[in-house]
C-alpha atoms as a PDB file:
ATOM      1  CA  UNK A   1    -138.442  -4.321  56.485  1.00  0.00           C
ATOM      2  CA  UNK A   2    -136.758  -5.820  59.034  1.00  0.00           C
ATOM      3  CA  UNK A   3    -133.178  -8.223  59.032  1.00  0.00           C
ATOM      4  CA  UNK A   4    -131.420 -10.720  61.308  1.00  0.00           C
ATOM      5  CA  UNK A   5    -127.672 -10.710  59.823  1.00  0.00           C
ATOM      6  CA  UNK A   6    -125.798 -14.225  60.544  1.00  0.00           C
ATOM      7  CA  UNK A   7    -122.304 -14.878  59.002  1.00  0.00           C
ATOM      8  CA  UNK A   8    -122.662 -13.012  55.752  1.00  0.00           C
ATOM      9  CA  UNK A   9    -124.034  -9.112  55.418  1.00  0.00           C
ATOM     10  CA  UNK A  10    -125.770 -10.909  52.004  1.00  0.00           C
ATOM     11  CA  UNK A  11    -127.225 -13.633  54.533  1.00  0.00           C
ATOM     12  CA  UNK A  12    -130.168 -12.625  56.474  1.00  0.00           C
ATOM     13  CA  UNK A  13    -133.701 -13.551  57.704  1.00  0.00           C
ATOM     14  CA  UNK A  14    -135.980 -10.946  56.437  1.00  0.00           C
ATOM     15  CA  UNK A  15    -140.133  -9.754  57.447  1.00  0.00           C
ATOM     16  CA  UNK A  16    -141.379  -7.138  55.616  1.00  0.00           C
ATOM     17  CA  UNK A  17    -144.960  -5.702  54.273  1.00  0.00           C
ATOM     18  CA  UNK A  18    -144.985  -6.103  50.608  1.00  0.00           C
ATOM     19  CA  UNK A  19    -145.200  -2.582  49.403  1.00  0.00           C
ATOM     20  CA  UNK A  20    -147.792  -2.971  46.806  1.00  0.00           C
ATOM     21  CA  UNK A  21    -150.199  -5.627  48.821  1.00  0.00           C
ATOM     22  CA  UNK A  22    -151.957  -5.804  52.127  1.00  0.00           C
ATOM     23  CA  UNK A  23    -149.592  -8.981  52.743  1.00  0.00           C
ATOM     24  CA  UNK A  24    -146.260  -9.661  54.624  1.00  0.00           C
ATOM     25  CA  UNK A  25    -143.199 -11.643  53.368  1.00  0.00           C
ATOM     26  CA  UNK A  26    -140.409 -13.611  55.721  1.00  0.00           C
ATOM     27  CA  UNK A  27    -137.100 -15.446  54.427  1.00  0.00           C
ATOM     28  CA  UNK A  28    -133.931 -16.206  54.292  1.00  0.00           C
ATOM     29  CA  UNK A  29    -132.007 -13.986  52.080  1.00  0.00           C
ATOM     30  CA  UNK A  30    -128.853 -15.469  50.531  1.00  0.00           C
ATOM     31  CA  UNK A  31    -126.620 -14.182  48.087  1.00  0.00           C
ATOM     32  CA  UNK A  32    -129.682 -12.540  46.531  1.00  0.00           C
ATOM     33  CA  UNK A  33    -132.202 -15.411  46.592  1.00  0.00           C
ATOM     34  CA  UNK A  34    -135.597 -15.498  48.952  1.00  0.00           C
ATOM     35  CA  UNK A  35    -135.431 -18.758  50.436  1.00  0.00           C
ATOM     36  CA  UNK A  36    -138.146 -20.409  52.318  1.00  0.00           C
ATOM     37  CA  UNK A  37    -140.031 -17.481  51.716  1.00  0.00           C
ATOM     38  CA  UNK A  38    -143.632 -17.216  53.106  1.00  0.00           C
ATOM     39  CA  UNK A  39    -146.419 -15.047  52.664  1.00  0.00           C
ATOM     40  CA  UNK A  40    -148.622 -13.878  55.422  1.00  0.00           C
ATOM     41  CA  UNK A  41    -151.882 -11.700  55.107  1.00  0.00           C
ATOM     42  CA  UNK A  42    -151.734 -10.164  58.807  1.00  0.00           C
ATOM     43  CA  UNK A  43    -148.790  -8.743  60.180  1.00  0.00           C
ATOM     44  CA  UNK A  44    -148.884 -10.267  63.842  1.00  0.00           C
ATOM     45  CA  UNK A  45    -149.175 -13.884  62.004  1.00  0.00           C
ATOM     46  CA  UNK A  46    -146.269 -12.983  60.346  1.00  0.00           C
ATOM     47  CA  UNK A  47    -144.301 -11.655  63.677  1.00  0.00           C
ATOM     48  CA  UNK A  48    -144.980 -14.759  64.948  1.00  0.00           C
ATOM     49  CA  UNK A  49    -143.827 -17.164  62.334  1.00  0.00           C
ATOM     50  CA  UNK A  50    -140.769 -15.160  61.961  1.00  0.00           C
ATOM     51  CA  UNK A  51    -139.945 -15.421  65.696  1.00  0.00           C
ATOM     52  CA  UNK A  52    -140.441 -19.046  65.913  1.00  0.00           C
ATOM     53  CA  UNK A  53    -138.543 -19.609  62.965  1.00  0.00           C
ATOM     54  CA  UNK A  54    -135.263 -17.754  64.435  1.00  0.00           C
ATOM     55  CA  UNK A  55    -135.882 -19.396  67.993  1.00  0.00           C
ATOM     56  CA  UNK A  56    -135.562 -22.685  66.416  1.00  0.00           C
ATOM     57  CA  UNK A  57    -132.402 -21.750  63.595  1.00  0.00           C
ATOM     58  CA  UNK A  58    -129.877 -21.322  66.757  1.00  0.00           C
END
């Protein structure tokens, strides 16, 4: 899994492979909640989502 910390440690964009699927997860972690979260089943879709998605947050 991989993280993008902002302000908070606790507040985070995350991409990850779901350990017990074939599938990868991104979101926005906050104070323990998966926000936005979206479900990929290749990792390079996934990669890019998660890189457009932090392009356009700033």
């Amino acid at each position: 899994m991989y993280t993008l910390t902002l302000k908070l440690p606790s507040d985070q964009f995350y991409i990850g492979k779901i350990s017990d699927k074939n599938e990868w997860e991104v979101y926005y972690g906050e104070r323990g909640r998966k926000n936005d979260r979206k479900v990929f089943d290749d990792e390079s879709k996934a990669c890019e989502y998660f890189i457009e998605w932090i392009v356009k947050y700033k």
